[in-house]
C-alpha atoms as a PDB file:
ATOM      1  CA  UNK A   1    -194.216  40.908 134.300  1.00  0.00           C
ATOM      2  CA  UNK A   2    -191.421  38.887 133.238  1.00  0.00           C
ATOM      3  CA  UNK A   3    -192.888  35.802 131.036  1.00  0.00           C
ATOM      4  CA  UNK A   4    -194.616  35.288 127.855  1.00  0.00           C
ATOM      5  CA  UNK A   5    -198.048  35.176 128.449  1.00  0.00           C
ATOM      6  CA  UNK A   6    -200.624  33.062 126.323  1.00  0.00           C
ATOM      7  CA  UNK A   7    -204.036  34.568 127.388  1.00  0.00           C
ATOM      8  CA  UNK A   8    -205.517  38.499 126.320  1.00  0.00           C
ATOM      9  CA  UNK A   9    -204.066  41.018 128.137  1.00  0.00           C
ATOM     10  CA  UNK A  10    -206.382  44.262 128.113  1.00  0.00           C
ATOM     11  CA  UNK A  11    -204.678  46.876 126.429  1.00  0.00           C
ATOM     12  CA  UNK A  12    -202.186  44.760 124.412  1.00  0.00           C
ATOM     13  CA  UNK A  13    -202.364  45.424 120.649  1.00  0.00           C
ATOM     14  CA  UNK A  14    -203.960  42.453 119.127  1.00  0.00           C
ATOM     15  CA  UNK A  15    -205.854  39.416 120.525  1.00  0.00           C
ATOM     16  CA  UNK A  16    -204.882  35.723 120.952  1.00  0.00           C
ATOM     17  CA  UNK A  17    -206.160  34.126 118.190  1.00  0.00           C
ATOM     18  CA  UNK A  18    -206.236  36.919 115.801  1.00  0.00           C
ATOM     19  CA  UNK A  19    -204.473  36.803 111.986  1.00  0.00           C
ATOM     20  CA  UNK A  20    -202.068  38.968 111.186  1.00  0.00           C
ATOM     21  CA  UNK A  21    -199.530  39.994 108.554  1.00  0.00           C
ATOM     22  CA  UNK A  22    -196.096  40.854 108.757  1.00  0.00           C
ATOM     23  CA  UNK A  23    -196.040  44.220 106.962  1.00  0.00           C
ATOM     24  CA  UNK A  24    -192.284  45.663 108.003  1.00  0.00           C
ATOM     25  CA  UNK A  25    -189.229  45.207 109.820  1.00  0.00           C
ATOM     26  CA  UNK A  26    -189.480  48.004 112.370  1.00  0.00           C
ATOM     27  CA  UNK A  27    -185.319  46.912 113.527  1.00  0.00           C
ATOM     28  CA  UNK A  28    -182.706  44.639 113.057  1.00  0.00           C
ATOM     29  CA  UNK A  29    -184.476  42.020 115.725  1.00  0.00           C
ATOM     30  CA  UNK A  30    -187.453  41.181 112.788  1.00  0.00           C
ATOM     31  CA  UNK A  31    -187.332  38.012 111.298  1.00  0.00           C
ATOM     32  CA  UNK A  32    -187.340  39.389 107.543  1.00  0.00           C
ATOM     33  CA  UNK A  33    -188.450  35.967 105.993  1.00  0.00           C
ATOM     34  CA  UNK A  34    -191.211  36.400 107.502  1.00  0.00           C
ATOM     35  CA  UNK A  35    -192.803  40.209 105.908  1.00  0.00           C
ATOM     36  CA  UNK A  36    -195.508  39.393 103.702  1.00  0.00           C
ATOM     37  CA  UNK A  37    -196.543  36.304 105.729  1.00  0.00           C
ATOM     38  CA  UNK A  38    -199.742  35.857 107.514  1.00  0.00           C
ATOM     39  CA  UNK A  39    -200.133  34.156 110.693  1.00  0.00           C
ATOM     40  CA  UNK A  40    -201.736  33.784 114.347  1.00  0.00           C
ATOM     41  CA  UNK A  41    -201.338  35.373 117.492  1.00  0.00           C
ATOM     42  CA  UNK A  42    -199.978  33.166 119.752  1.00  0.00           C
ATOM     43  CA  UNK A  43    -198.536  35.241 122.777  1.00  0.00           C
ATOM     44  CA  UNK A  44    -197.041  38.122 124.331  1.00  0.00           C
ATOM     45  CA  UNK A  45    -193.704  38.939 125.419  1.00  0.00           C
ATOM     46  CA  UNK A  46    -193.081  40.908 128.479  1.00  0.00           C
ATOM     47  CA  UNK A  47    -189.842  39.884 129.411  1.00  0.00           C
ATOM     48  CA  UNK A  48    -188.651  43.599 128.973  1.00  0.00           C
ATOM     49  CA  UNK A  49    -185.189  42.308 127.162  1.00  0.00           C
ATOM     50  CA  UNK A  50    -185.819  44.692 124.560  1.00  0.00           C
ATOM     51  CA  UNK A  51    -187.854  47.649 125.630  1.00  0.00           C
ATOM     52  CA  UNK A  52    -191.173  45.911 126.178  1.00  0.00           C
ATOM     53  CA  UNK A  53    -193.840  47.628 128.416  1.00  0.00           C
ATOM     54  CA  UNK A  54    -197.276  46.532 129.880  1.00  0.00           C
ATOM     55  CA  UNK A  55    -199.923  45.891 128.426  1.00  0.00           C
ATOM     56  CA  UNK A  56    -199.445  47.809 125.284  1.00  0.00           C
ATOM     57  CA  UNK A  57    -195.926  47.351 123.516  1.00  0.00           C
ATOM     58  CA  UNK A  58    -194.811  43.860 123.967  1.00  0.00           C
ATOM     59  CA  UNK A  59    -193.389  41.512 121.271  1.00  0.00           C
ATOM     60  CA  UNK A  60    -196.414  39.774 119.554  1.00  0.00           C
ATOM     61  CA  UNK A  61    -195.887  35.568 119.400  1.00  0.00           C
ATOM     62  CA  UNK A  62    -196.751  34.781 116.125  1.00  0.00           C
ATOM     63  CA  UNK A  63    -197.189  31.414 114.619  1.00  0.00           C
ATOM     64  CA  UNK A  64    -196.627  30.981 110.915  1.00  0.00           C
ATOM     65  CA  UNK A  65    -196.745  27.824 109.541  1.00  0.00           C
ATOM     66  CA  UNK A  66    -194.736  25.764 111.261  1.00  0.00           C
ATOM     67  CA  UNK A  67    -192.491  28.603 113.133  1.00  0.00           C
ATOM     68  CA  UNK A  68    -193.128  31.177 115.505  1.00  0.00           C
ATOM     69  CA  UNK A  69    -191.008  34.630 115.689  1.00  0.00           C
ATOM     70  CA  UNK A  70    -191.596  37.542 117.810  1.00  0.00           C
ATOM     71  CA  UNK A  71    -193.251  40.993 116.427  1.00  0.00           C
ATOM     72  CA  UNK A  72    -193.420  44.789 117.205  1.00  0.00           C
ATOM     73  CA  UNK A  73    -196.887  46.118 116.996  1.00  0.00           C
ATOM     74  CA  UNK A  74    -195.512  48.309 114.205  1.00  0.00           C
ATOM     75  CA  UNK A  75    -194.745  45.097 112.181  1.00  0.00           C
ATOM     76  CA  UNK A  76    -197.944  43.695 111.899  1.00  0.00           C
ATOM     77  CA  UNK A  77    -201.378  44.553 110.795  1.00  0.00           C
ATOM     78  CA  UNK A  78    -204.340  43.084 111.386  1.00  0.00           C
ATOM     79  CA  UNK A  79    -206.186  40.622 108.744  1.00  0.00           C
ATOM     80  CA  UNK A  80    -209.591  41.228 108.215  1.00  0.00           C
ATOM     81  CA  UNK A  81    -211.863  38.292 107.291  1.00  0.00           C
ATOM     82  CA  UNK A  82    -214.215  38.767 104.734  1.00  0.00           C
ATOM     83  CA  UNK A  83    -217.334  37.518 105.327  1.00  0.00           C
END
């Protein structure tokens, strides 16, 4: 797979759609303005530039506010909602 995909890919860590939080810079690629910050699944990168692999490690599309920045799995944890 060489594309960012916007649709759920069994296996892959999260969901499209689902809200995370940027919990840790796992390497030097994370965008470090962005730990603490809570946002939505958006996509997943397979492009394998970096050490991606199918389905279950690729870089998680996240949309916060008005930006989007790519994640490790390791980086981000899911929000629960409280019902």
């Amino acid at each position: 797979m060489n594309s960012i995909t916007e649709k759920n890919v069994p296996g892959a860590p999260f969901n499209i759609g689902d809200k995370v939080k940027v919990i840790k810079a796992a390497d030097e690629t994370c965008a470090v303005q962005f730990i603490g910050h809570q946002g939505v699944v958006s996509g997943f990168d397979y492009r394998g530039a970096v050490g991606q692999s199918y389905p279950g490690d690729p870089l998680v599309v996240v949309v916060i506010g008005h930006a989007s920045s790519s994640f490790w799995k390791e980086e981000l944890e899911l929000v629960k909602e409280v019902s």
